[in-house]
PDB file of N, CA and C in Angstrom:
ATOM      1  N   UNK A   1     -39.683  20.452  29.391  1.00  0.00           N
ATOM      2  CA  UNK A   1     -40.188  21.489  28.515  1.00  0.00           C
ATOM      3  C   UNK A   1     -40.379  20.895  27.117  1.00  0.00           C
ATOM      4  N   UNK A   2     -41.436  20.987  26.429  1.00  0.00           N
ATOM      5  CA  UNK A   2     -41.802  20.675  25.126  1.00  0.00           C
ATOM      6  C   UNK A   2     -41.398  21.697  24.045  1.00  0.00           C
ATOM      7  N   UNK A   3     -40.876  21.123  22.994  1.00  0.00           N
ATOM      8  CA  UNK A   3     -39.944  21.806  22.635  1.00  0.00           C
ATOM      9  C   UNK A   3     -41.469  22.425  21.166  1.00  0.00           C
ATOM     10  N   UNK A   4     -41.231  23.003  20.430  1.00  0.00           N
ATOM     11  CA  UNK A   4     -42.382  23.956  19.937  1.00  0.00           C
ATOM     12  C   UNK A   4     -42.006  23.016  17.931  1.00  0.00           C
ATOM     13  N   UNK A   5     -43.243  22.822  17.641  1.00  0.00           N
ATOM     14  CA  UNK A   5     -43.067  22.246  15.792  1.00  0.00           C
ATOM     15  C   UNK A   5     -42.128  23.062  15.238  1.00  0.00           C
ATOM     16  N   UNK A   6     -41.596  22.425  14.657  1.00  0.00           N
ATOM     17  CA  UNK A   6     -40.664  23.309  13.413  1.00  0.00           C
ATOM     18  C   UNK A   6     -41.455  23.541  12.054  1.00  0.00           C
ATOM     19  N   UNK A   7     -40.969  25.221  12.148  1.00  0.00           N
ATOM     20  CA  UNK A   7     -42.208  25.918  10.664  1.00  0.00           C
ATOM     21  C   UNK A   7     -42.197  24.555   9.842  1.00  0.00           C
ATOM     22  N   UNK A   8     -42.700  25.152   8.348  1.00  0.00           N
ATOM     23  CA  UNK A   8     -42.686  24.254   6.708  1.00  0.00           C
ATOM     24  C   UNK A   8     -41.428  24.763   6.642  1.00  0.00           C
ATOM     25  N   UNK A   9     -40.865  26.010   6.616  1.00  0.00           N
ATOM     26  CA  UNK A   9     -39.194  25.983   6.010  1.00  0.00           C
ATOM     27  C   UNK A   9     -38.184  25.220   6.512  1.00  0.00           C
ATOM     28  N   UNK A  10     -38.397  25.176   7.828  1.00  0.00           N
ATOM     29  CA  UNK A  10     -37.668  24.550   9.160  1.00  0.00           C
ATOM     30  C   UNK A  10     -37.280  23.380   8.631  1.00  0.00           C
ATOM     31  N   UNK A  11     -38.765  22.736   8.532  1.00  0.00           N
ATOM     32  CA  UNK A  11     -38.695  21.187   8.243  1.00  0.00           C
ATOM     33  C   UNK A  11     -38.207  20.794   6.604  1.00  0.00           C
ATOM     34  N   UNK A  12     -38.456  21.846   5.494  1.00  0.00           N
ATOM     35  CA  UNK A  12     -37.767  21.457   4.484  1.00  0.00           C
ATOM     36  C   UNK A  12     -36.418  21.594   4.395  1.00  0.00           C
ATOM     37  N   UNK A  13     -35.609  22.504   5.023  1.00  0.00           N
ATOM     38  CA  UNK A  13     -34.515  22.586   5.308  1.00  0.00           C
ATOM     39  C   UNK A  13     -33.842  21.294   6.044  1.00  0.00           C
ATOM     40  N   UNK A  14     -34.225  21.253   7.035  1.00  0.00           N
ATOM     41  CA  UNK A  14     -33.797  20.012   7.823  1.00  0.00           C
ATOM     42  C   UNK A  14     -33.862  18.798   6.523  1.00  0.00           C
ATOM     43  N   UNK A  15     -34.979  18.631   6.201  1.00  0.00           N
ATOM     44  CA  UNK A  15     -35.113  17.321   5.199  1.00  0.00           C
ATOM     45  C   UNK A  15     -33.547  17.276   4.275  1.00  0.00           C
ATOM     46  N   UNK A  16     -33.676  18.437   3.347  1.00  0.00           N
ATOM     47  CA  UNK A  16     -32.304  19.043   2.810  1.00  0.00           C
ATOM     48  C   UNK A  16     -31.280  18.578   3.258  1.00  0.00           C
ATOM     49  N   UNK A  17     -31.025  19.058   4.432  1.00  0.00           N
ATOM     50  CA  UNK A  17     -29.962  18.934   5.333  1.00  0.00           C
ATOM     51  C   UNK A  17     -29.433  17.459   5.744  1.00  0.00           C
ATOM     52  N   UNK A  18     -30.456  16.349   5.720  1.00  0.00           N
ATOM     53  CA  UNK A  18     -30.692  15.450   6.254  1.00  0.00           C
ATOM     54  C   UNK A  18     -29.949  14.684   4.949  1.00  0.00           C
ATOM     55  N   UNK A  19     -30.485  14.870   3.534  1.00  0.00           N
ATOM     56  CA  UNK A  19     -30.437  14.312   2.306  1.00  0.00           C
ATOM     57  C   UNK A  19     -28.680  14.720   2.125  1.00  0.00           C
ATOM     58  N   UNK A  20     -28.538  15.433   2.119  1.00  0.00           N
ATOM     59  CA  UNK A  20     -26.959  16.069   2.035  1.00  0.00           C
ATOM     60  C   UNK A  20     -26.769  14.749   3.114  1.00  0.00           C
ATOM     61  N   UNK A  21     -26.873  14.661   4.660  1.00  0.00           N
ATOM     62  CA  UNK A  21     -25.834  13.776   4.564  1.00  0.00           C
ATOM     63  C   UNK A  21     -25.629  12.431   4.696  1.00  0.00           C
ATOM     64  N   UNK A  22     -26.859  11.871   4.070  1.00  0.00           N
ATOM     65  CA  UNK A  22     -26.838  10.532   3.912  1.00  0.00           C
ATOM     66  C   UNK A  22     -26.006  10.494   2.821  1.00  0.00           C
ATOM     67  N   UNK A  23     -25.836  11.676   1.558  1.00  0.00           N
ATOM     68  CA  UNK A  23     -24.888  11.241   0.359  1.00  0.00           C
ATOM     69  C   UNK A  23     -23.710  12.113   1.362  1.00  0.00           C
ATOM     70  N   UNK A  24     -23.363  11.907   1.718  1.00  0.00           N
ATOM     71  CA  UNK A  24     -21.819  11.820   2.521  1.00  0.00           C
ATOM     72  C   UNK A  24     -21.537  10.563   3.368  1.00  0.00           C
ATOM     73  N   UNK A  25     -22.838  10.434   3.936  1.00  0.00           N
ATOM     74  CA  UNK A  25     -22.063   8.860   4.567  1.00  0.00           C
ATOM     75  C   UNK A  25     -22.242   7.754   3.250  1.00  0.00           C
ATOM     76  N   UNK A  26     -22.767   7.720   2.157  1.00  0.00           N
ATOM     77  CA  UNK A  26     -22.402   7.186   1.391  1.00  0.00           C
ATOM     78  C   UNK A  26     -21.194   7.027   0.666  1.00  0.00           C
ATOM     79  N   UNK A  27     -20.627   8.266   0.778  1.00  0.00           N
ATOM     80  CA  UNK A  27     -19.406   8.436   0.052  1.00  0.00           C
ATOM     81  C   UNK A  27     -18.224   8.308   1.224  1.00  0.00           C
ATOM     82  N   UNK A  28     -18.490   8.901   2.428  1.00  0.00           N
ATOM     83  CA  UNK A  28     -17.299   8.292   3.812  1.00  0.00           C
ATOM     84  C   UNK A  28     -17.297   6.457   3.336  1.00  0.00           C
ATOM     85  N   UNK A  29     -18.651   6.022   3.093  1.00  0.00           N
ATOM     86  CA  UNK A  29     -17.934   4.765   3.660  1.00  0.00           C
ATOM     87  C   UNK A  29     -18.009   3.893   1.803  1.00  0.00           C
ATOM     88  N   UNK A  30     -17.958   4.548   0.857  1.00  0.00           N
ATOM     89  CA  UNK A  30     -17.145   4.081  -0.323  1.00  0.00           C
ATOM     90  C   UNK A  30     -15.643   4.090   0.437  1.00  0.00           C
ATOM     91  N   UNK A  31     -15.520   5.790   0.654  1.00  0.00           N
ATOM     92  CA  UNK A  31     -13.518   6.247   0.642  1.00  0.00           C
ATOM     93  C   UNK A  31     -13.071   5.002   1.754  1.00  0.00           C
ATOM     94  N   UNK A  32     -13.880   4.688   3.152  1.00  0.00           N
ATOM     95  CA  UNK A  32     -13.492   3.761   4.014  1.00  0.00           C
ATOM     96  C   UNK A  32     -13.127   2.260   3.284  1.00  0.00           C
ATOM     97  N   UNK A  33     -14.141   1.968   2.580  1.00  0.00           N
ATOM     98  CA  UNK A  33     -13.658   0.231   1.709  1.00  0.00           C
ATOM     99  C   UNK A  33     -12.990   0.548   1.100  1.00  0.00           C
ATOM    100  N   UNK A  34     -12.231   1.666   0.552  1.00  0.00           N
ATOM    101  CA  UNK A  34     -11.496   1.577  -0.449  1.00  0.00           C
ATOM    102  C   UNK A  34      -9.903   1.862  -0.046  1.00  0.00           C
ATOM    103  N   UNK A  35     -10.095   2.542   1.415  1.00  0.00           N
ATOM    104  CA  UNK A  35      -8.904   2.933   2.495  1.00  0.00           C
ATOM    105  C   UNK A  35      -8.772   1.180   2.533  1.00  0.00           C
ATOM    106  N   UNK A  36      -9.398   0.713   3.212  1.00  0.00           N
ATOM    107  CA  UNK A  36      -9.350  -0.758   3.790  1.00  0.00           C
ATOM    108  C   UNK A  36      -8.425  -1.796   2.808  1.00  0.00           C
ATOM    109  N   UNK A  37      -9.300  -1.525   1.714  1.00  0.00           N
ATOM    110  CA  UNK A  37      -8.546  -2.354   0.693  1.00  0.00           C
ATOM    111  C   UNK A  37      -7.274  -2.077   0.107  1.00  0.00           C
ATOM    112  N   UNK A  38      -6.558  -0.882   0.491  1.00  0.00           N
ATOM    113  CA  UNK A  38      -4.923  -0.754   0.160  1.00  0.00           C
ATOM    114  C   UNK A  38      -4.349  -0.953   1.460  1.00  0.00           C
ATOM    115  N   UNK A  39      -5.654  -1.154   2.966  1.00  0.00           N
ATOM    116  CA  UNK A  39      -4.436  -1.590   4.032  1.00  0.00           C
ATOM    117  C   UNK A  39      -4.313  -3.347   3.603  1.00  0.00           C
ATOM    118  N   UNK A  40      -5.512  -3.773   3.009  1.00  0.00           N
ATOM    119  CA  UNK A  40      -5.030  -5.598   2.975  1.00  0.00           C
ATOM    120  C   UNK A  40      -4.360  -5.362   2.211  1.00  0.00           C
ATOM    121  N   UNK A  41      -4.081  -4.434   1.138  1.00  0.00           N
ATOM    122  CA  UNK A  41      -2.877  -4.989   0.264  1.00  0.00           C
ATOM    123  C   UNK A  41      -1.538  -4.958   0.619  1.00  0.00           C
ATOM    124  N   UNK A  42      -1.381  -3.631   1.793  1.00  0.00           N
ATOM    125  CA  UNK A  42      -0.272  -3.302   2.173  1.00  0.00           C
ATOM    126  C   UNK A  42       0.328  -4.478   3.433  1.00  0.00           C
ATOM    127  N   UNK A  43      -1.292  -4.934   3.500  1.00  0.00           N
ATOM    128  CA  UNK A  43      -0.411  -6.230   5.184  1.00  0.00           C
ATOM    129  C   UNK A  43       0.136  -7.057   4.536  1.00  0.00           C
ATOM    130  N   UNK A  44      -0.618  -7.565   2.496  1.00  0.00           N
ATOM    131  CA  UNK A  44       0.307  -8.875   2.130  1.00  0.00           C
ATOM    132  C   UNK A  44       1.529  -8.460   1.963  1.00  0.00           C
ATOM    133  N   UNK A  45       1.727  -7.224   1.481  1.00  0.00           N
ATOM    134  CA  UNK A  45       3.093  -6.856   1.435  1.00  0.00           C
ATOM    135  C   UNK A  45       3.923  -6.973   2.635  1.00  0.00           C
ATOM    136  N   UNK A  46       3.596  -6.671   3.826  1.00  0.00           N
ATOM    137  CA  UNK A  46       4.232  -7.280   5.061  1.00  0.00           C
ATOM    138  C   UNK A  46       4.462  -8.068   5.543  1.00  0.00           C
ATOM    139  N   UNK A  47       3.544  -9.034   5.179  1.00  0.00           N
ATOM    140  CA  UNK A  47       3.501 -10.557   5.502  1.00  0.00           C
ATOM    141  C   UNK A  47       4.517 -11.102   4.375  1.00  0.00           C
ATOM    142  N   UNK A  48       4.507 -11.074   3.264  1.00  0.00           N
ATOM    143  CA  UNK A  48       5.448 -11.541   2.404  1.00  0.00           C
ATOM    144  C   UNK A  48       6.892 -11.447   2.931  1.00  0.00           C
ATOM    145  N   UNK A  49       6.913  -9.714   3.433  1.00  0.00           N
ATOM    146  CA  UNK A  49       8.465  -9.133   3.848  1.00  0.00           C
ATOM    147  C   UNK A  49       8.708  -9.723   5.648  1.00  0.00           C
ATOM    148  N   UNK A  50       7.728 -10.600   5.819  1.00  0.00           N
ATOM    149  CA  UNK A  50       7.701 -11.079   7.474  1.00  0.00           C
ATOM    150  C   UNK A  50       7.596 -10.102   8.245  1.00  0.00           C
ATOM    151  N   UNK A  51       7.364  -8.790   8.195  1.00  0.00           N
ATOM    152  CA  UNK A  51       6.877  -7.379   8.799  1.00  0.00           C
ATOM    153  C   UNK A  51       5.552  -8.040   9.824  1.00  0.00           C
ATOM    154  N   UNK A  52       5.797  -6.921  10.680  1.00  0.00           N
ATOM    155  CA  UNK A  52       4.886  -7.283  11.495  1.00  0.00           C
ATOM    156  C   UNK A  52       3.682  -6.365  10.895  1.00  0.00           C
ATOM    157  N   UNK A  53       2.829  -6.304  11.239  1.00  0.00           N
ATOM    158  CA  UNK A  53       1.099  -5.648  10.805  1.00  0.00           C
ATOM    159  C   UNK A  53       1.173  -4.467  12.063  1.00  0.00           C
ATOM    160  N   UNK A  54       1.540  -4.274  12.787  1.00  0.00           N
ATOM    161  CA  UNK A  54       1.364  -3.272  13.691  1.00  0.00           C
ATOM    162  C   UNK A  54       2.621  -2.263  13.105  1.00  0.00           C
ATOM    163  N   UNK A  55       2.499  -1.093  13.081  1.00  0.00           N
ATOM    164  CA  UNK A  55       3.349   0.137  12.534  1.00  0.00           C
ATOM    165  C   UNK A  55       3.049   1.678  13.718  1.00  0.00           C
ATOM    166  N   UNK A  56       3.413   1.428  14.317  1.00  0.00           N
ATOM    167  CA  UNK A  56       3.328   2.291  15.419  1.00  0.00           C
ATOM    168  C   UNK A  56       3.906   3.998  15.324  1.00  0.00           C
ATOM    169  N   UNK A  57       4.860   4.230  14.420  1.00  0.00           N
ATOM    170  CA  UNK A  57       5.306   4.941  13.859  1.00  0.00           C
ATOM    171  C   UNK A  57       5.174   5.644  12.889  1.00  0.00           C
ATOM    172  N   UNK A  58       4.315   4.452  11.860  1.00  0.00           N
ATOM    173  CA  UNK A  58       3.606   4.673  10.431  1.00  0.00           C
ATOM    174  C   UNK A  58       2.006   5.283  11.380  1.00  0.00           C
ATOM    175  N   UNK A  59       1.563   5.100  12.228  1.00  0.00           N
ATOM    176  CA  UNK A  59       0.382   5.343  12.636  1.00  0.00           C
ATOM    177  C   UNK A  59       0.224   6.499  13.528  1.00  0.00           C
ATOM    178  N   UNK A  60       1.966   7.116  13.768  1.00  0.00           N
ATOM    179  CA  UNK A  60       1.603   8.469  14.517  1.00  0.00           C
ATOM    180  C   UNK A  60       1.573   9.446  13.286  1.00  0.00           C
ATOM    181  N   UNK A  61       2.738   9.544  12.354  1.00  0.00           N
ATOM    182  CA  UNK A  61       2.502   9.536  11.012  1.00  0.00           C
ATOM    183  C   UNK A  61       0.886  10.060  10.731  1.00  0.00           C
ATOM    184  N   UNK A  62       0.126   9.344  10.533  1.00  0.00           N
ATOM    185  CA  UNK A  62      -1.100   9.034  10.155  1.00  0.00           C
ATOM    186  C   UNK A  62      -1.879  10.507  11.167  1.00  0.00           C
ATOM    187  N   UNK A  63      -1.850   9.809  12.060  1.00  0.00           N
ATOM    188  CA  UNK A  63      -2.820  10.789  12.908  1.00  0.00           C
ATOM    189  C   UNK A  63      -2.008  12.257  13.078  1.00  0.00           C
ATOM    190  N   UNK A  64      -1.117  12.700  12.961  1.00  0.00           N
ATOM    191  CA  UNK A  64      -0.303  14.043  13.094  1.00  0.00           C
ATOM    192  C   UNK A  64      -1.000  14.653  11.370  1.00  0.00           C
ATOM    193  N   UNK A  65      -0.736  13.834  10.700  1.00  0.00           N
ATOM    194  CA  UNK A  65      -1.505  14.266   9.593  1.00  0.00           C
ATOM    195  C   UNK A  65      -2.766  14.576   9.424  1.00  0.00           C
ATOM    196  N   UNK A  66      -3.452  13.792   9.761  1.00  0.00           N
ATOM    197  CA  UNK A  66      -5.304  13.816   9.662  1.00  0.00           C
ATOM    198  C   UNK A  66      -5.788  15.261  10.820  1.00  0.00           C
ATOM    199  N   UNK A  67      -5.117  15.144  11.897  1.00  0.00           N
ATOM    200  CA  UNK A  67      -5.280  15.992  12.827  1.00  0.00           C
ATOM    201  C   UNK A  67      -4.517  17.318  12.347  1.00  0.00           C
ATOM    202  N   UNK A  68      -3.664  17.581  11.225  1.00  0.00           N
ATOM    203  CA  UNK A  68      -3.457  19.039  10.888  1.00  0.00           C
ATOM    204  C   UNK A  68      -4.193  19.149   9.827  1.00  0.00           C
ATOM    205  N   UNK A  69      -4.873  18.077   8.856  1.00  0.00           N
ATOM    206  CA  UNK A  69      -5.533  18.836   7.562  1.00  0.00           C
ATOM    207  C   UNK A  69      -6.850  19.076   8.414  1.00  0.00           C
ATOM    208  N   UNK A  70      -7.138  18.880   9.287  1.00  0.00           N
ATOM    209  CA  UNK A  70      -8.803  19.325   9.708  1.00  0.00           C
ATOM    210  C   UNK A  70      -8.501  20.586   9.857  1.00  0.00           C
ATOM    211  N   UNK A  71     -10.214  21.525   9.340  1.00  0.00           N
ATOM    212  CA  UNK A  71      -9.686  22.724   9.574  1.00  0.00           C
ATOM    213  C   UNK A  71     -11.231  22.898  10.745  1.00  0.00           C
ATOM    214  N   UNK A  72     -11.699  22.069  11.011  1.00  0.00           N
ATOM    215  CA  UNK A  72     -13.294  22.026  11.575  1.00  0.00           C
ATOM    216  C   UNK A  72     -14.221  21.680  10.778  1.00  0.00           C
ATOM    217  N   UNK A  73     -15.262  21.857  11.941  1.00  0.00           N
ATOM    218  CA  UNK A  73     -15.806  22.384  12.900  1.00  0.00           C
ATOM    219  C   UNK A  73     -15.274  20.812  14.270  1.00  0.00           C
ATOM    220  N   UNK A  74     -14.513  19.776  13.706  1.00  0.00           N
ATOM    221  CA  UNK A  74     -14.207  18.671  14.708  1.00  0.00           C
ATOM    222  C   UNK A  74     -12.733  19.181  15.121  1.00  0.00           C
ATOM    223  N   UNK A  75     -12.605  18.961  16.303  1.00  0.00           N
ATOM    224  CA  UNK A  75     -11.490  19.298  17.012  1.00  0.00           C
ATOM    225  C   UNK A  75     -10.304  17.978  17.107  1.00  0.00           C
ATOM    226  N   UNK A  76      -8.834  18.443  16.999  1.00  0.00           N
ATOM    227  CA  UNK A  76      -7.794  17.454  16.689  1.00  0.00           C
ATOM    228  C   UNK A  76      -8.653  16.304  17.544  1.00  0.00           C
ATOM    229  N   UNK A  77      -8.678  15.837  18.221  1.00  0.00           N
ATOM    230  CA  UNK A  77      -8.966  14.831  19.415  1.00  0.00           C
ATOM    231  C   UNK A  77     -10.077  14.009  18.871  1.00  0.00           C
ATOM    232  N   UNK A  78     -11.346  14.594  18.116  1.00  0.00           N
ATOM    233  CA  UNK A  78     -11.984  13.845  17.807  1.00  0.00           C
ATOM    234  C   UNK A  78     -11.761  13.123  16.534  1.00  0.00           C
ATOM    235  N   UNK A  79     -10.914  14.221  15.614  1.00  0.00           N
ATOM    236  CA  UNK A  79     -10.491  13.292  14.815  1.00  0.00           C
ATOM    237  C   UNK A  79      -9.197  12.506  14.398  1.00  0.00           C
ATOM    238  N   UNK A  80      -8.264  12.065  15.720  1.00  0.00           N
ATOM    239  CA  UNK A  80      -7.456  11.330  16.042  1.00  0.00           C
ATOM    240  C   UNK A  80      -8.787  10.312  16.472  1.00  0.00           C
ATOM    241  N   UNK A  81      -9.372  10.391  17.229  1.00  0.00           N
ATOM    242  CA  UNK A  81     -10.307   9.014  17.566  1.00  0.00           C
ATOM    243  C   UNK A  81     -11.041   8.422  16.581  1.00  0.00           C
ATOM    244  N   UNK A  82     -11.196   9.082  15.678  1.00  0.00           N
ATOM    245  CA  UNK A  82     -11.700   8.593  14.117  1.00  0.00           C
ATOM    246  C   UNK A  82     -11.175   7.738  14.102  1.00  0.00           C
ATOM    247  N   UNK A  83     -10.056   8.383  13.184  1.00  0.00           N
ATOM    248  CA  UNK A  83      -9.190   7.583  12.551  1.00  0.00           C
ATOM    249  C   UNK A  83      -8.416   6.445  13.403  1.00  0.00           C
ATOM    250  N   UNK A  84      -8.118   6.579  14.856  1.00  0.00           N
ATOM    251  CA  UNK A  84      -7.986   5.352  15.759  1.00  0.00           C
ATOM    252  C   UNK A  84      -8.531   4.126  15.293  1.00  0.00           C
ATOM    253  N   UNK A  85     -10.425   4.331  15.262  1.00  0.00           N
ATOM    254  CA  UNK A  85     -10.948   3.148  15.113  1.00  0.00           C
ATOM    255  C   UNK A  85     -10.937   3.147  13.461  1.00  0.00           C
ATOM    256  N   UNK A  86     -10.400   3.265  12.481  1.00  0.00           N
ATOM    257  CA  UNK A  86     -10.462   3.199  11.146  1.00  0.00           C
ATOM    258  C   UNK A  86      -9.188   2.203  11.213  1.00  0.00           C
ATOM    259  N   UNK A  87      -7.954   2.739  11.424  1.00  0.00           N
ATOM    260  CA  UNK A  87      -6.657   2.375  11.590  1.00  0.00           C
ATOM    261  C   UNK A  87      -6.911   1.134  12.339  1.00  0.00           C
ATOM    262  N   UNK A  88      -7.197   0.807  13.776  1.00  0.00           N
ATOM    263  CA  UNK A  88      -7.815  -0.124  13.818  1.00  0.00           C
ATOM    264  C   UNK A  88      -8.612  -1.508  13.252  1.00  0.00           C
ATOM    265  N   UNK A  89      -9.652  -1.038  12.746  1.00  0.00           N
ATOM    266  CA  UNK A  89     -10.573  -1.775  11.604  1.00  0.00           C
ATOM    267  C   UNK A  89      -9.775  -2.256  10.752  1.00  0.00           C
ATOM    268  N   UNK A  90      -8.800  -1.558  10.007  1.00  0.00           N
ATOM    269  CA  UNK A  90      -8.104  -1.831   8.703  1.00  0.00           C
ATOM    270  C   UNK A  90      -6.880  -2.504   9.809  1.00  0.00           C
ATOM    271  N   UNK A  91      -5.970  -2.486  10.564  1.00  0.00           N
ATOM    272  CA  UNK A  91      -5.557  -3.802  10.965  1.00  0.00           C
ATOM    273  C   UNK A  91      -6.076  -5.308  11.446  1.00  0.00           C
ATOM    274  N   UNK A  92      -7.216  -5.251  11.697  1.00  0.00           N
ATOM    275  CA  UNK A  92      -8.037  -6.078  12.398  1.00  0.00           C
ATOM    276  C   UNK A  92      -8.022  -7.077  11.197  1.00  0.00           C
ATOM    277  N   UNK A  93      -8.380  -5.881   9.729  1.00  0.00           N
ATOM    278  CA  UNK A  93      -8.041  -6.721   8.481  1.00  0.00           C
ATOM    279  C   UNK A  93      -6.883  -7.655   7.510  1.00  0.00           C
ATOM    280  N   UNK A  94      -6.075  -6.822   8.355  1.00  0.00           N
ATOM    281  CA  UNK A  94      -4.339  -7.050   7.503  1.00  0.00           C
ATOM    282  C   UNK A  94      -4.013  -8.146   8.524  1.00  0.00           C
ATOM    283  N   UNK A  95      -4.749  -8.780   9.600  1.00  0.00           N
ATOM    284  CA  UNK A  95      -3.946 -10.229  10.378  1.00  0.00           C
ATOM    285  C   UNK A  95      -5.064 -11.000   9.925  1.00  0.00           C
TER     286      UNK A  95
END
């Protein structure tokens, strides 16, 4: 089934819509380099203290948190998997 043009409002809206969130993934992935860069600071601090880089505890921590400040429209699960691969990423950095 072919789906039918979207009016002139349709499509200026969408454009709108579209512009909104490229300046959000601009700003997700400022807050992400800037998350990143207090986990390398926090691995030299581990590495100095001979700590290991994995925090398994510090990282349920993490996600029990992120998963109660959401209030939506993403459901706990998806954003535990977020932050999985963020938490992730930013260890990948700290070894």
């Amino acid at each position: 089934m072919k789906s039918k043009p979207l009016s002139r409002a349709d499509r200026i809206k969408l454009s709108k819509l579209r512009q909104n969130i490229d300046a959000i993934d601009l700003e997700i992935v400022r807050l992400l380099n800037k998350r990143a860069l207090n986990a390398l600071k926090t691995g030299m601090i581990k590495k100095k203290a001979g700590a290991g880089v994995y925090d398994p505890a510090r990282e349920h921590q993490v996600f029990a948190r992120v998963q109660k400040l959401s209030r939506g429209p993403l459901n706990p699960a998806a954003v535990r998997s977020i932050y999985r691969s963020i938490i992730s990423a930013c260890r990948a950095r700290q070894k």
